[in-house]
PDB file of N, CA and C in Angstrom:
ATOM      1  N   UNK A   1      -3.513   6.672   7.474  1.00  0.00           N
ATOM      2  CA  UNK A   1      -3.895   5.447   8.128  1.00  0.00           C
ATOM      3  C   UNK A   1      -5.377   5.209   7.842  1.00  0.00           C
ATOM      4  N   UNK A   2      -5.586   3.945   7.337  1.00  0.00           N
ATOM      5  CA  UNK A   2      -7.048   3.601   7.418  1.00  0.00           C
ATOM      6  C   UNK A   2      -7.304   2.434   8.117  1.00  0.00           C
ATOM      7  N   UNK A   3      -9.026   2.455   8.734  1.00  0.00           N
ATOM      8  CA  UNK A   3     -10.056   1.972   9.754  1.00  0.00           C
ATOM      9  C   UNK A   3     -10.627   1.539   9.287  1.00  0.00           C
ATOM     10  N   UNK A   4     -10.977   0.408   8.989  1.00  0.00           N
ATOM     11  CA  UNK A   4     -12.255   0.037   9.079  1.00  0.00           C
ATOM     12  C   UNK A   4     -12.834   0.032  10.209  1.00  0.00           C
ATOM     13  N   UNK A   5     -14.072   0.347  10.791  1.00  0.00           N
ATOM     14  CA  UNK A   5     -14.369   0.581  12.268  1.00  0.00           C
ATOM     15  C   UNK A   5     -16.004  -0.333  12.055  1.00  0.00           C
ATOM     16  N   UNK A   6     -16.685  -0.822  12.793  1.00  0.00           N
ATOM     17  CA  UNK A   6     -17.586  -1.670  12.964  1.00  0.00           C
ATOM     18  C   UNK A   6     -18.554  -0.696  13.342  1.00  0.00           C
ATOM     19  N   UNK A   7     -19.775  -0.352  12.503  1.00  0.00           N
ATOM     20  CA  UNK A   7     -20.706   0.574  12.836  1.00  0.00           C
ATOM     21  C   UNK A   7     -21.273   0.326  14.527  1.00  0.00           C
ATOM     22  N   UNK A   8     -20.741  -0.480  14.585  1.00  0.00           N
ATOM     23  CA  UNK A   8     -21.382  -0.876  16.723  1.00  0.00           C
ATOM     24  C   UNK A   8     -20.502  -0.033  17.624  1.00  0.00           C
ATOM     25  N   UNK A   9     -19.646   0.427  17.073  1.00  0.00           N
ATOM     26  CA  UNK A   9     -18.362   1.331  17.675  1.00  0.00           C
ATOM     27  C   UNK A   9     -18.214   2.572  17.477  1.00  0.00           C
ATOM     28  N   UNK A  10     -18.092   3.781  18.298  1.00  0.00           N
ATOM     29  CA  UNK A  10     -18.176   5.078  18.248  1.00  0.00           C
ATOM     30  C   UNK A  10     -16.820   5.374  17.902  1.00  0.00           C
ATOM     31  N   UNK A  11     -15.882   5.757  17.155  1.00  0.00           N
ATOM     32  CA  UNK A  11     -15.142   6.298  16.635  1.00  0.00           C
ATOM     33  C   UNK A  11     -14.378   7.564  17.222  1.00  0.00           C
ATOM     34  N   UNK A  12     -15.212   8.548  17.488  1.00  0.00           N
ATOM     35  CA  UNK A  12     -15.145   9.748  17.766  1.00  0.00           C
ATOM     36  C   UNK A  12     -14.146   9.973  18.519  1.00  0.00           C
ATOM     37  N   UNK A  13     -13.916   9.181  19.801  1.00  0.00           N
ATOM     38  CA  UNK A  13     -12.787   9.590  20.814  1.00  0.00           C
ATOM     39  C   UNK A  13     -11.418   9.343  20.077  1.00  0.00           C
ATOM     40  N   UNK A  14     -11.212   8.579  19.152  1.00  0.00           N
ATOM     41  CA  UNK A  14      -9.878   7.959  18.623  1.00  0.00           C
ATOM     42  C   UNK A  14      -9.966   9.242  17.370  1.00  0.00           C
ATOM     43  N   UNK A  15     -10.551   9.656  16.539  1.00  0.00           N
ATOM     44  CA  UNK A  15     -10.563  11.066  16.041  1.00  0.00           C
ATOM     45  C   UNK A  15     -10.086  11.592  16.626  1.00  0.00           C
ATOM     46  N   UNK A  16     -10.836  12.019  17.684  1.00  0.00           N
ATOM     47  CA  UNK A  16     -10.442  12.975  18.651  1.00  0.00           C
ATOM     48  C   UNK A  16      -8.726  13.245  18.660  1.00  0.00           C
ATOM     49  N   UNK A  17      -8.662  12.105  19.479  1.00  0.00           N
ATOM     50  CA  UNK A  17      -7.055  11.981  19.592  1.00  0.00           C
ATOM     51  C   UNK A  17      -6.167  11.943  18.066  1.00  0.00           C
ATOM     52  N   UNK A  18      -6.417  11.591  17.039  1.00  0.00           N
ATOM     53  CA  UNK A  18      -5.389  11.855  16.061  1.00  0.00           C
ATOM     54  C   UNK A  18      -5.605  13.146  15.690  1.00  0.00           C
ATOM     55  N   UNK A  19      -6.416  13.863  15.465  1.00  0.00           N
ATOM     56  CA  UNK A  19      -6.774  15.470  15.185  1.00  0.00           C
ATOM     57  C   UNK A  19      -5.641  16.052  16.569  1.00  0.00           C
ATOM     58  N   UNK A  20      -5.656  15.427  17.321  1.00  0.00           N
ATOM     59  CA  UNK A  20      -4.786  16.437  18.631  1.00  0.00           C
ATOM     60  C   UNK A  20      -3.414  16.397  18.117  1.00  0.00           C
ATOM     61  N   UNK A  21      -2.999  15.113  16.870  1.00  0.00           N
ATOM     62  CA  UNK A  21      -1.430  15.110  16.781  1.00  0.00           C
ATOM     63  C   UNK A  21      -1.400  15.493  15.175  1.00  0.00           C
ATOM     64  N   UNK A  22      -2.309  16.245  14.663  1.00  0.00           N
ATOM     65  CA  UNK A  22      -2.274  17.141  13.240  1.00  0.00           C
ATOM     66  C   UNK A  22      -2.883  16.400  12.073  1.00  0.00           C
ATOM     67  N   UNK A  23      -3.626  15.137  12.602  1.00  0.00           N
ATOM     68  CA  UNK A  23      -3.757  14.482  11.152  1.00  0.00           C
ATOM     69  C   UNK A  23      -5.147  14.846  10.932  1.00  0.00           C
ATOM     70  N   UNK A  24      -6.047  15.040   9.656  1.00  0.00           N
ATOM     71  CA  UNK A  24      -6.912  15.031   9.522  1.00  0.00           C
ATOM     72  C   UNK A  24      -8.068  13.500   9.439  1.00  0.00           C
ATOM     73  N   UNK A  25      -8.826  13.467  10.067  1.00  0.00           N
ATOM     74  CA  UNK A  25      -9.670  12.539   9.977  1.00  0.00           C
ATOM     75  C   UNK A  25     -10.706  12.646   9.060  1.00  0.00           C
ATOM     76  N   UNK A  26     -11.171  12.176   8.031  1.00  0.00           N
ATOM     77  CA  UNK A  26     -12.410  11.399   6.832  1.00  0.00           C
ATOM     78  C   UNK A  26     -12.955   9.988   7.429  1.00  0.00           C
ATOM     79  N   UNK A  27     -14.386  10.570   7.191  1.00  0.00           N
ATOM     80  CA  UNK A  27     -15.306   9.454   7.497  1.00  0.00           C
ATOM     81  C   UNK A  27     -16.144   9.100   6.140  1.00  0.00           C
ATOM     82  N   UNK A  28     -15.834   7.945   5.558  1.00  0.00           N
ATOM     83  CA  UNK A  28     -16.496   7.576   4.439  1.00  0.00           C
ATOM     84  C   UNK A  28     -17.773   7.934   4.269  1.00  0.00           C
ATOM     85  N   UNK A  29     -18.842   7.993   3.896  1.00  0.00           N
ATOM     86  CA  UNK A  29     -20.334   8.205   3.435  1.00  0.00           C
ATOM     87  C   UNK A  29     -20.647   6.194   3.210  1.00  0.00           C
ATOM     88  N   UNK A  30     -19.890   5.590   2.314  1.00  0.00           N
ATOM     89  CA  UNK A  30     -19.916   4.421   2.343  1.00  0.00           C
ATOM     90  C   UNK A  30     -20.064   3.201   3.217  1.00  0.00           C
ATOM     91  N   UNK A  31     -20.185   2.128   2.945  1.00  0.00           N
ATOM     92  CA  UNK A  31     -20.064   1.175   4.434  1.00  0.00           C
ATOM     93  C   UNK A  31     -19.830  -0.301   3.378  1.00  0.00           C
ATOM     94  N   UNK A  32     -19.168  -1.121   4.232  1.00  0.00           N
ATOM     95  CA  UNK A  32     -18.939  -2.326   3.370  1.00  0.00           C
ATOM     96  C   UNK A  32     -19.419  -3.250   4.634  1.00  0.00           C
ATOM     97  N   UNK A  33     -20.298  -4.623   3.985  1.00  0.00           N
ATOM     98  CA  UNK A  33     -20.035  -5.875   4.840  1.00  0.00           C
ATOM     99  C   UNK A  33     -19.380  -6.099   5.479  1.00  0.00           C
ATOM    100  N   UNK A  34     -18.846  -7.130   6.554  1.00  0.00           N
ATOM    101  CA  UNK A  34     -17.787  -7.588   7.191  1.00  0.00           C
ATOM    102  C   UNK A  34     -18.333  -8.759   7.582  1.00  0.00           C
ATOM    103  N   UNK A  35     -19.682  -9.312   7.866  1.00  0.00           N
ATOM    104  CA  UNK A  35     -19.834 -10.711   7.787  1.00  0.00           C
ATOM    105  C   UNK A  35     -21.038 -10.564   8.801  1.00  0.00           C
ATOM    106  N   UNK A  36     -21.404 -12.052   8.871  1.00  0.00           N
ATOM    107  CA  UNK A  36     -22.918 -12.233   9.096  1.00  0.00           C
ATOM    108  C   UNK A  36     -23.217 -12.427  10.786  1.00  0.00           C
ATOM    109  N   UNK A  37     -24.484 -12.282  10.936  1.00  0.00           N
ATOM    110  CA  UNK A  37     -24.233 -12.000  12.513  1.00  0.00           C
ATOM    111  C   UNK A  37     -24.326 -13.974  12.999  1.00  0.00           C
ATOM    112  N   UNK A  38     -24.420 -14.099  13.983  1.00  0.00           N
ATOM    113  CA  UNK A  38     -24.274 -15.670  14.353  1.00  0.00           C
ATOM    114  C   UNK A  38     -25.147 -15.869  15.000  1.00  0.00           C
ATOM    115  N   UNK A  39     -26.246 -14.915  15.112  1.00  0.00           N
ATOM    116  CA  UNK A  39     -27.704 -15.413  15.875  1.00  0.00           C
ATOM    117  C   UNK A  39     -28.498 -13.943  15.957  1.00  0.00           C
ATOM    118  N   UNK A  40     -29.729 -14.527  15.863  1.00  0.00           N
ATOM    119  CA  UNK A  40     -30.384 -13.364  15.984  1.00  0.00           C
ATOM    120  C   UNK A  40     -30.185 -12.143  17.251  1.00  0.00           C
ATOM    121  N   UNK A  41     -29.585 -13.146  18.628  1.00  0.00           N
ATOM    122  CA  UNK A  41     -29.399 -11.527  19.815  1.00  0.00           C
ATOM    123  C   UNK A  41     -28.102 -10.979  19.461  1.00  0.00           C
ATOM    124  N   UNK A  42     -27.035 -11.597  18.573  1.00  0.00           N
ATOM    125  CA  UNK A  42     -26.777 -10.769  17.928  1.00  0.00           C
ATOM    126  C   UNK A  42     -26.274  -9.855  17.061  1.00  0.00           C
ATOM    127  N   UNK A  43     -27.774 -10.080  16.316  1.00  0.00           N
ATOM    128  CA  UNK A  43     -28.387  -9.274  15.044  1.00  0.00           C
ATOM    129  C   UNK A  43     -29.330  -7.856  15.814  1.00  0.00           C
ATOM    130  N   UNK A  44     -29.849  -8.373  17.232  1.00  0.00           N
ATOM    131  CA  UNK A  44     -30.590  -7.346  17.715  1.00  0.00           C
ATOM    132  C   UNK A  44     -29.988  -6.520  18.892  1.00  0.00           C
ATOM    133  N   UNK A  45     -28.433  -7.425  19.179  1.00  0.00           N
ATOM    134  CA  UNK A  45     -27.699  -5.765  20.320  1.00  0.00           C
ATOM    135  C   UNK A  45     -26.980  -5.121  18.834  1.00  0.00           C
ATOM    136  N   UNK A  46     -26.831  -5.735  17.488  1.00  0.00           N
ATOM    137  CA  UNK A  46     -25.895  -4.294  16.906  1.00  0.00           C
ATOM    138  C   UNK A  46     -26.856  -3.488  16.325  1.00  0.00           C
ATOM    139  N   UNK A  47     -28.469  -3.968  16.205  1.00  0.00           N
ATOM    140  CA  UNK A  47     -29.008  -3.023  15.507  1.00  0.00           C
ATOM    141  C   UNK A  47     -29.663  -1.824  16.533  1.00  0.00           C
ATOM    142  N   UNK A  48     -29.112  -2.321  17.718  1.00  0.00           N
ATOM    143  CA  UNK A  48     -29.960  -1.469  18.894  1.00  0.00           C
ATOM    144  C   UNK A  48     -28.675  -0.649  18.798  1.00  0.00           C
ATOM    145  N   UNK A  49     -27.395  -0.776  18.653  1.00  0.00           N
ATOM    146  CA  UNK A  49     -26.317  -0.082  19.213  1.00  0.00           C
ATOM    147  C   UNK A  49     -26.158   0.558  18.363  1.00  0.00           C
ATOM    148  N   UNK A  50     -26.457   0.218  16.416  1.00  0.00           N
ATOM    149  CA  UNK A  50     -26.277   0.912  15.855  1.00  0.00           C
ATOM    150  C   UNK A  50     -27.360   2.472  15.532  1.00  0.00           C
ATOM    151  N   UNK A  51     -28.052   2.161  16.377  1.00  0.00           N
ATOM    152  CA  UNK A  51     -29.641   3.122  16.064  1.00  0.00           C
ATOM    153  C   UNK A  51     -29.353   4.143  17.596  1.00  0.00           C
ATOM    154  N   UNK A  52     -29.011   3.555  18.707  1.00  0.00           N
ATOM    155  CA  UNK A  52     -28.228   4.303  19.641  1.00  0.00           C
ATOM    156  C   UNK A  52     -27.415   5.293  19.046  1.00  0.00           C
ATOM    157  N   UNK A  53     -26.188   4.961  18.507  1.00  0.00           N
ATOM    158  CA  UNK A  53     -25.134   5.648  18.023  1.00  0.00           C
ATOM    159  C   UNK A  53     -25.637   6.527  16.760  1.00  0.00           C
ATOM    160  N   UNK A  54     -27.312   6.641  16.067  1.00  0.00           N
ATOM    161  CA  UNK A  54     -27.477   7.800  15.385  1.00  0.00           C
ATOM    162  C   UNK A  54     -27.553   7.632  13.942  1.00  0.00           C
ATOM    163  N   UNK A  55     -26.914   6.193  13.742  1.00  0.00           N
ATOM    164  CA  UNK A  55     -26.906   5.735  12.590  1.00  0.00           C
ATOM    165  C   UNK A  55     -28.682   4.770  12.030  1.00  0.00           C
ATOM    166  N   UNK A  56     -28.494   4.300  10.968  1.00  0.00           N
ATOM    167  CA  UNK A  56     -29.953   3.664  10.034  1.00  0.00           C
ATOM    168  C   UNK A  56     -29.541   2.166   9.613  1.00  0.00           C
ATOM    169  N   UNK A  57     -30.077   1.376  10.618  1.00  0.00           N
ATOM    170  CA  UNK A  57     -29.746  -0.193  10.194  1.00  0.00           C
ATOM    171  C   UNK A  57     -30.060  -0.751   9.482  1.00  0.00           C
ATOM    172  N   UNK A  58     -31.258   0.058   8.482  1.00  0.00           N
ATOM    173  CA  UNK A  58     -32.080  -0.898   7.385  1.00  0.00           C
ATOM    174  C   UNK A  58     -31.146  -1.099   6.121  1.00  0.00           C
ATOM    175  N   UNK A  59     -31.414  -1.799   5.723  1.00  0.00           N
ATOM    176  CA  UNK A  59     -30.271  -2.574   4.632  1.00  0.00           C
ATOM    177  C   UNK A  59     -29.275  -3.054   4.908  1.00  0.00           C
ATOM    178  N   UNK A  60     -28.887  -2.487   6.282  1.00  0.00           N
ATOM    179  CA  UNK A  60     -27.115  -3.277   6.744  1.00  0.00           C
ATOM    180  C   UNK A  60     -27.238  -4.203   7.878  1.00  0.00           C
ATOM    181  N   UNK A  61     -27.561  -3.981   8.813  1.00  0.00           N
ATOM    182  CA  UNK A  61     -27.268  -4.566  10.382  1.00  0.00           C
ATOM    183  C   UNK A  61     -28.544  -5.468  10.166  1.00  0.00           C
ATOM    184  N   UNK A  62     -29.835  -4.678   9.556  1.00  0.00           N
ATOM    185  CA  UNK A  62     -31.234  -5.191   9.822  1.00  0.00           C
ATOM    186  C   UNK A  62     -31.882  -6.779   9.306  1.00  0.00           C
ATOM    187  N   UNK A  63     -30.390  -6.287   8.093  1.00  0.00           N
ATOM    188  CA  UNK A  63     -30.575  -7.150   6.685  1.00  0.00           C
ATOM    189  C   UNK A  63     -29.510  -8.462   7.048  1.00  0.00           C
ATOM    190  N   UNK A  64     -28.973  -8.263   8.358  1.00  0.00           N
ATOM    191  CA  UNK A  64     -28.269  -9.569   8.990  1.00  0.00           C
ATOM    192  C   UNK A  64     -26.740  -9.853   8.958  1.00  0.00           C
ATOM    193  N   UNK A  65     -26.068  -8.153   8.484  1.00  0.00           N
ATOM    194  CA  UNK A  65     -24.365  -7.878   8.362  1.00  0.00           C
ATOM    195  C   UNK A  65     -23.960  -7.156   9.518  1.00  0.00           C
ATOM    196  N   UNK A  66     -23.039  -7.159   9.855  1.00  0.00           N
ATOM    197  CA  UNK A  66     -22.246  -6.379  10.661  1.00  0.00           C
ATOM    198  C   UNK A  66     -21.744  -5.296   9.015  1.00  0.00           C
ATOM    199  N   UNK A  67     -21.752  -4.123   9.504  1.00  0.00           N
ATOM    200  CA  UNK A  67     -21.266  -3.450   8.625  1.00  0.00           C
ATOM    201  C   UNK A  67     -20.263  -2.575   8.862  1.00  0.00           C
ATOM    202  N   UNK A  68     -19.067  -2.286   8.235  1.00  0.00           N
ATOM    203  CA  UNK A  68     -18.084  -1.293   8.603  1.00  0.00           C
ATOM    204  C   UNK A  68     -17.931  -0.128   7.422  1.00  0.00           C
ATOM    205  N   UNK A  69     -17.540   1.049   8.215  1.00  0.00           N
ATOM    206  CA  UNK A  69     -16.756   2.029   7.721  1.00  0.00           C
ATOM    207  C   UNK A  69     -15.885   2.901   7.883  1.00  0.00           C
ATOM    208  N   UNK A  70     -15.353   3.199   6.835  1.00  0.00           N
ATOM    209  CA  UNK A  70     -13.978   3.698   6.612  1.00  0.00           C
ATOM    210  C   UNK A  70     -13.631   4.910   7.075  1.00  0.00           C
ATOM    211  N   UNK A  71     -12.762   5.058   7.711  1.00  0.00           N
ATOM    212  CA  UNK A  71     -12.191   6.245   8.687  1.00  0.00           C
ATOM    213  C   UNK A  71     -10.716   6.258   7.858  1.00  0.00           C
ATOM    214  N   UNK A  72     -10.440   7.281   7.493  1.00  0.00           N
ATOM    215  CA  UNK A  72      -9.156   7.960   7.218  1.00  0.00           C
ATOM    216  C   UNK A  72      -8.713   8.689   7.686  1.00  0.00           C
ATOM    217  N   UNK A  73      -7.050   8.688   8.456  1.00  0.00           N
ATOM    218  CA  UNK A  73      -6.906   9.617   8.945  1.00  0.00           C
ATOM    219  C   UNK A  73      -4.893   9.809   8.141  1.00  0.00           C
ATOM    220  N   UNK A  74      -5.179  11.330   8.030  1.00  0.00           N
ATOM    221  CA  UNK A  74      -3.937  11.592   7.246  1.00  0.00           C
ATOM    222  C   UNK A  74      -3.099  12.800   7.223  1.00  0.00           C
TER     223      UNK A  74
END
């Protein structure tokens, strides 16, 4: 099964749970576009949420995308 998951979104608990029913979960290194934000507040709650969550908004969120990545689970 694949995710695209919205870097504004923590992932982890839904891992969580498919690892409990044997599948392995992959988290891309990659990230693709998904489209443009519709105003600057927000351009500035995903780059706060994405810098919360541990991740680096420059080039993606900063640069005015929502960005996603790919979760595999199999």
């Amino acid at each position: 099964m694949g995710a695209f998951v919205l870097r504004t979104h923590d992932y982890r608990t839904i891992s969580r749970c498919l690892e409990s029913y044997g599948l392995a979960v992959e988290r891309s290194a990659a990230t693709w576009p998904q489209r443009r934000f519709t105003d600057g507040a927000e351009r500035r709650r995903a780059v706060a949420t994405v810098t919360a969550l541990g991740e680096d908004p420059a080039g993606k969120e900063s640069a005015g995308y929502f960005h996603t990545r790919l979760h595999l689970a199999r």
